[in-house]
Protein backbone atom coordinates (compact mmCIF):
# COMPACT_ATOMS: atom_id res chain seq x y z
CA UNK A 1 -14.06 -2.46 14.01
CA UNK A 2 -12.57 -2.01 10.88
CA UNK A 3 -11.26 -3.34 7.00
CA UNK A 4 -7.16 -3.73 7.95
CA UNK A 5 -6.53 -3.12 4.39
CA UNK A 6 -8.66 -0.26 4.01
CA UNK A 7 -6.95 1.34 7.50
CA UNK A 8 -3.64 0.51 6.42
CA UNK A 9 -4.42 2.84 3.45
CA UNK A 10 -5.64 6.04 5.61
CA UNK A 11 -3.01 5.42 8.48
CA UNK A 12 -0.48 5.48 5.10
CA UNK A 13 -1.87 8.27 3.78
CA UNK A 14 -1.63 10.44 7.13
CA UNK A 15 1.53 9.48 7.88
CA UNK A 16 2.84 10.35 3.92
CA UNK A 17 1.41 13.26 4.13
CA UNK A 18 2.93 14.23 7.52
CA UNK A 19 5.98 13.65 6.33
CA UNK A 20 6.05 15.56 2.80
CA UNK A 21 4.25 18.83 4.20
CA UNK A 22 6.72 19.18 7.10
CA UNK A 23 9.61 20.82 8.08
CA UNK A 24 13.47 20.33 7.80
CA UNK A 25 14.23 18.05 10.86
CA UNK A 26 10.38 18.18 11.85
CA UNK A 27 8.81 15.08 13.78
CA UNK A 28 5.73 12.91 13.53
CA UNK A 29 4.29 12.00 16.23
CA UNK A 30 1.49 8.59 16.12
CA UNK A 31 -0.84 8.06 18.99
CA UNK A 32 -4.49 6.38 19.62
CA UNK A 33 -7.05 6.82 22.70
CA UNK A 34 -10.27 5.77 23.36
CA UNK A 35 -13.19 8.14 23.31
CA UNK A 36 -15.40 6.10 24.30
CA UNK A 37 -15.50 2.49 25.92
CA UNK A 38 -16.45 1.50 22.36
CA UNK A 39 -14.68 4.17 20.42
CA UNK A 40 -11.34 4.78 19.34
CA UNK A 41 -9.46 7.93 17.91
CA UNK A 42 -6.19 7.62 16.00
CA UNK A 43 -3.90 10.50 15.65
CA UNK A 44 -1.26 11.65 13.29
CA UNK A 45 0.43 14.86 14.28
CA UNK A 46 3.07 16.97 12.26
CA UNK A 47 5.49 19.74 13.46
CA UNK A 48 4.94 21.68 10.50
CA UNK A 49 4.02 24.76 9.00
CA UNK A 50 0.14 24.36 10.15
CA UNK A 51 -3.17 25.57 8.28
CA UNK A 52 -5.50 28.26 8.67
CA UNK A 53 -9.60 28.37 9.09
CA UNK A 54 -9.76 28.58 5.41
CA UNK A 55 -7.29 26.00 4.24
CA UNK A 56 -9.12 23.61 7.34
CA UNK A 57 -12.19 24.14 5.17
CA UNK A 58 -11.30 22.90 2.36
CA UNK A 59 -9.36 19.90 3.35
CA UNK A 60 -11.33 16.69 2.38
CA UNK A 61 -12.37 17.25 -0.73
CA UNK A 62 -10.86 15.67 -3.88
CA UNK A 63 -8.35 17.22 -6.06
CA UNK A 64 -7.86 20.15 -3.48
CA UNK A 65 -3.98 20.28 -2.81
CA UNK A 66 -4.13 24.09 -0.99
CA UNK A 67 -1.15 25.63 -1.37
CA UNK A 68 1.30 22.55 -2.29
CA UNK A 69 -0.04 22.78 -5.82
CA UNK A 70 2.20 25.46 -6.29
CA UNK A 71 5.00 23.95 -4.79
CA UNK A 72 7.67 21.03 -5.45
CA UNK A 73 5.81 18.50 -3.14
CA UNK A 74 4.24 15.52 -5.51
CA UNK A 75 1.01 14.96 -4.52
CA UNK A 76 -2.59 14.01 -6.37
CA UNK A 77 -4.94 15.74 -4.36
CA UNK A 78 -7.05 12.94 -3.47
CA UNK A 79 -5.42 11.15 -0.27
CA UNK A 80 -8.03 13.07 2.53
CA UNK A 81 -10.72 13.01 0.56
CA UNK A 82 -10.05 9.22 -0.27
CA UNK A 83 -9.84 9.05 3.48
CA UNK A 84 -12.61 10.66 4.43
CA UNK A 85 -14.53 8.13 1.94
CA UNK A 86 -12.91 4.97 3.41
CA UNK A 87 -13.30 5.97 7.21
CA UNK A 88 -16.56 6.84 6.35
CA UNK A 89 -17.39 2.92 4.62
CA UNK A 90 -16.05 1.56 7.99
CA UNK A 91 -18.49 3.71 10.06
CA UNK A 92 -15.86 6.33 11.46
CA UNK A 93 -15.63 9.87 11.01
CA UNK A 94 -12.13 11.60 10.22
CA UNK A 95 -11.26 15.43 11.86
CA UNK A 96 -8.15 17.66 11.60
CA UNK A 97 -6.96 20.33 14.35
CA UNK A 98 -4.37 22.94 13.42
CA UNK A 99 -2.15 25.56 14.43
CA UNK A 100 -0.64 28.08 11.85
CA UNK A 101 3.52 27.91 11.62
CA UNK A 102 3.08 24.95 14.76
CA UNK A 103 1.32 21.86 13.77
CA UNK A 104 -1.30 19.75 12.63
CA UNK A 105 -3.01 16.97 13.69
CA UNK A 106 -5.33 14.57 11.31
CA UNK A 107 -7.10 12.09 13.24
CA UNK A 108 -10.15 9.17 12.47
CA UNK A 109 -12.47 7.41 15.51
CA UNK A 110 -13.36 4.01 14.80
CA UNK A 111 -15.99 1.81 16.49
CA UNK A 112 -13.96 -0.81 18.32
CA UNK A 113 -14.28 -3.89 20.07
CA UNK A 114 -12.03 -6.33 22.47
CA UNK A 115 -11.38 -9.69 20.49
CA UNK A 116 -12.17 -12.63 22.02
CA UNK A 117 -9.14 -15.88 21.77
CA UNK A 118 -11.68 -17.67 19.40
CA UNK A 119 -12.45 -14.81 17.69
CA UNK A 120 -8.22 -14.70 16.99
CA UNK A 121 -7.94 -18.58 16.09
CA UNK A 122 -10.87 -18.12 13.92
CA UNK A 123 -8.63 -15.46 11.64
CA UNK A 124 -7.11 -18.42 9.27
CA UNK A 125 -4.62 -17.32 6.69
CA UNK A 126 -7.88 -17.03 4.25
CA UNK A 127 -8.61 -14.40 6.49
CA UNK A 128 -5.64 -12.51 6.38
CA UNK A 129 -5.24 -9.84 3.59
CA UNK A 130 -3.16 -11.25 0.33
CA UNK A 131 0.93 -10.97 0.36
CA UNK A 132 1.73 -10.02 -3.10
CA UNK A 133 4.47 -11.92 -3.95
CA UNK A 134 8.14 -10.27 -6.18
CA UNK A 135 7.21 -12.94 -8.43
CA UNK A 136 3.47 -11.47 -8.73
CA UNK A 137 4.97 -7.85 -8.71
CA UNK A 138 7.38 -8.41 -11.75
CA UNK A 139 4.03 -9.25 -13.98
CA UNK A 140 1.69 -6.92 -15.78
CA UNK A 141 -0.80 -5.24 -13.78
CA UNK A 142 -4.51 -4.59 -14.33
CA UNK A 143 -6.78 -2.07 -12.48
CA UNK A 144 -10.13 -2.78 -13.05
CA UNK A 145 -12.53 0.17 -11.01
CA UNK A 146 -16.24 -0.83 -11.10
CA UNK A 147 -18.51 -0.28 -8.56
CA UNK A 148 -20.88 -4.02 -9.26
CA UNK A 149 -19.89 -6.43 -7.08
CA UNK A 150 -20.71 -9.19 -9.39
CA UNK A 151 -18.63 -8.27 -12.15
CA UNK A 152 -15.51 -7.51 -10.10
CA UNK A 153 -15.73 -11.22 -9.22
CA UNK A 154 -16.17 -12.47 -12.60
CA UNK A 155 -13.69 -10.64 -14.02
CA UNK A 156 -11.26 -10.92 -11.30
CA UNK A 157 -11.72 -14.60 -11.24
CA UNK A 158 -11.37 -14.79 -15.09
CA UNK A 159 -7.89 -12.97 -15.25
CA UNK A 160 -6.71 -15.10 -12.08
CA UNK A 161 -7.47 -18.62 -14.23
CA UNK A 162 -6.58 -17.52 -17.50
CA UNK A 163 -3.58 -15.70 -17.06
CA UNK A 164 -0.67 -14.67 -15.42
CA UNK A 165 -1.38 -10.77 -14.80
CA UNK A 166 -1.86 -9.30 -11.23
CA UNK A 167 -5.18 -7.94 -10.64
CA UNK A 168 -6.32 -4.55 -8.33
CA UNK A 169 -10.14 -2.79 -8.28
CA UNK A 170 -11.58 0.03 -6.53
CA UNK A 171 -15.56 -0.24 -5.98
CA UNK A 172 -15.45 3.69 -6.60
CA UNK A 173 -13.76 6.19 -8.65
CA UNK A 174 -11.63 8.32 -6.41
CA UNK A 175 -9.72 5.02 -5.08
CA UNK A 176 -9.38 3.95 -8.44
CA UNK A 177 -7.96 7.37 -8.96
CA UNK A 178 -6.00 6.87 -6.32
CA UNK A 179 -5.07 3.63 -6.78
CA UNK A 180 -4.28 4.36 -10.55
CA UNK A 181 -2.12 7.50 -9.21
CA UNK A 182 0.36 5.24 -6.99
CA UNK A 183 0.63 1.88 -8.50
CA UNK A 184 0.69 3.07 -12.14
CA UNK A 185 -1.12 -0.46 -13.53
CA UNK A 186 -0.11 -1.78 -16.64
CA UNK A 187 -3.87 -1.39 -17.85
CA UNK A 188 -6.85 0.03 -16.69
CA UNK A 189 -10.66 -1.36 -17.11
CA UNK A 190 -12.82 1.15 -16.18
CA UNK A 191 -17.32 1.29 -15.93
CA UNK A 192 -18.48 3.92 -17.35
CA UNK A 193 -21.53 4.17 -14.83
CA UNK A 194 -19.69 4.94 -11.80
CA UNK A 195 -21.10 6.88 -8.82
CA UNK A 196 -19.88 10.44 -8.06
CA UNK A 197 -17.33 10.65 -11.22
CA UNK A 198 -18.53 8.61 -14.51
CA UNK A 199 -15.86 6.72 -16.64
CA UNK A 200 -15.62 9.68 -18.94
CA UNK A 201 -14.39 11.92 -16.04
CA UNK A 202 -12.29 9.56 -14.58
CA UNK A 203 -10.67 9.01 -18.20
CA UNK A 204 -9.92 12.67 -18.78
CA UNK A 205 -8.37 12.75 -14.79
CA UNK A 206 -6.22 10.02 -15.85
CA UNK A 207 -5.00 11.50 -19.23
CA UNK A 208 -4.29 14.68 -17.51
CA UNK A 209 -1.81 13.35 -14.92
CA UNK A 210 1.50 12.73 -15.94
CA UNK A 211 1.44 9.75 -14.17
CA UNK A 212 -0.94 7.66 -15.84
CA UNK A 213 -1.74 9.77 -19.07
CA UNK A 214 -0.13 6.95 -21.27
CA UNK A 215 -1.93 3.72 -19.50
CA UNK A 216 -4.51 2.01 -22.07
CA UNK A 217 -7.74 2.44 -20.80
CA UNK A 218 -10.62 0.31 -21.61
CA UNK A 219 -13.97 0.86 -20.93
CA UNK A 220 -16.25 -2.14 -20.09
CA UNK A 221 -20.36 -0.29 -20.45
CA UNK A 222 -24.02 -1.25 -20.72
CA UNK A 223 -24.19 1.42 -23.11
CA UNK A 224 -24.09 -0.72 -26.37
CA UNK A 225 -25.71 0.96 -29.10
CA UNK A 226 -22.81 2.17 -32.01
CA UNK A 227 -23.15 5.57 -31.05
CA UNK A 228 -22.26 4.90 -27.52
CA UNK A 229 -19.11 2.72 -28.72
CA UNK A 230 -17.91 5.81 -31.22
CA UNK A 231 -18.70 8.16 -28.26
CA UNK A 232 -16.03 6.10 -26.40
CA UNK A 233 -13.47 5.78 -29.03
CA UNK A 234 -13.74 9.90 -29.42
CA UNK A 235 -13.28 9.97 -25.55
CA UNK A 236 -9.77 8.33 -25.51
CA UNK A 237 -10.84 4.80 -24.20
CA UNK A 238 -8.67 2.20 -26.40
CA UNK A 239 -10.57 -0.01 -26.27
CA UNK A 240 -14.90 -0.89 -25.50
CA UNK A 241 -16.62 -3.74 -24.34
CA UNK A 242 -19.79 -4.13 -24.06
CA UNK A 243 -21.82 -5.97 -20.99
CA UNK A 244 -23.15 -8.18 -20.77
CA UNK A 245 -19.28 -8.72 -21.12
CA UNK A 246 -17.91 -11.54 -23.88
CA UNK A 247 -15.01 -12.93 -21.52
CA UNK A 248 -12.99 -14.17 -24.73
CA UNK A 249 -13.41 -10.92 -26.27
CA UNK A 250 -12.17 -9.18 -23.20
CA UNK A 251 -9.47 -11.68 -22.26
CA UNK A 252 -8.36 -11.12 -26.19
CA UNK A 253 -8.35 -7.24 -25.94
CA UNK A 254 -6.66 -6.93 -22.33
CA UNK A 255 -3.84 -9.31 -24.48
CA UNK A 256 -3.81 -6.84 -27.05
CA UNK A 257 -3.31 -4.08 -25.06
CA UNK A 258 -0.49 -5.37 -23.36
CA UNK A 259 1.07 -6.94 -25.72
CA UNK A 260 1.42 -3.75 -27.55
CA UNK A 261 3.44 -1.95 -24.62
């Protein structure tokens, strides 16, 4: 059993990075078997230049990029270790298995289950995972990477009915990384009490990347005493609100911001 959009991302992520770290005319090879009668292990398998017991022991953890630092292969550093944390959510566990100069293969087991017909005429469009469409793609973008569930909905539902921008979030800080890395958002909103990585971290990981160093980042905190504001402006942030969070003043700065691109 699993999130299709969150298993869309790993299988992507695999299968991307099978393909930059392999060889001239190398080959990918895809492939799932059961373990168990209610397990399920999906494989990814390269034909290139393999990894050793040390480089295997440091896979999985964010911002490692072995050896490919150093090289002319893009890459962020945070695509196993996101996958490890999404696998992980959907109660799987991920593995790798790898022979130097040969191979590699990166794989994830999954609980699974056979789906009943009802079960498939019960998945109704509202089901199904949103198609973003060219329209959607050509607006501006917001990220917004908070780890509440309650104020990704109100603020998600607040940009959706009172304006026209398309709207992402991550409910942790390396996939907003992540997601900040790839789809290079227009604008960022960002918690500053985030699990593993605060907002200050994640600021100074996005102003160090190329790739998103010039994104306006505002940061949306409890913290609400004038020292904590100035604390923010010093930071980098562009912009602070405060929570509980004024959604005029918000939908006014995220305007601001944007308009100023």
């Amino acid at each position: 059993q699993a999130d299709e959009t969150r298993l869309k991302q790993v299988l992507l992520n695999y299968i991307s990075n099978a393909i930059k770290y392999n060889r001239l005319n190398g080959q990918v090879h895809i492939h799932y078997q059961p373990v168990t009668d209610s397990r399920l292990r999906i494989s990814v398998t390269d034909t290139g230049y393999g990894l050793d017991d040390e480089q295997i022991s440091k896979l999985f953890t964010s911002f490692e990029r072995l050896n490919a630092a150093s090289s002319d292969v893009e890459g962020t550093g945070i695509g196993l270790a996101l996958n490890k944390r999404l696998v992980e959510l959907m109660g799987g566990t991920v593995g790798v298995s790898s022979e130097k100069n040969v191979s590699s293969t990166f794989w994830l087991e999954l609980n699974c289950q056979v789906q009943t017909t009802t079960e498939k005429q019960a998945q109704t469009p509202d089901n199904q995972p949103q198609v973003i469409s060219e329209e959607t793609k050509a607006a501006k973008t917001i990220l917004y990477i908070e780890d509440n569930p309650a104020n990704l909905r109100l603020v998600e539902g607040l940009i959706k009915s009172q304006t026209q921008y398309a709207f992402s979030s991550a409910i942790e800080p390396i996939l907003g990384l992540e997601l900040a890395y790839t789809q290079k958002p227009d604008l960022i909103l960002l918690d500053i009490n985030l699990p593993g990585l605060n907002g200050f971290e994640v600021l100074k990981y996005l102003r160090t990347n190329d790739a998103t160093r010039h994104i306006p980042v505002i940061a949306i905190s409890a913290n609400a005493m004038p020292g904590d504001i100035e604390t923010g402006r010093v930071a980098g942030f562009d912009a602070y609100i405060t929570k509980p969070i004024n959604l005029a003043k918000l939908i006014s700065t995220i305007n601001q911001q944007l308009a100023d691109q």
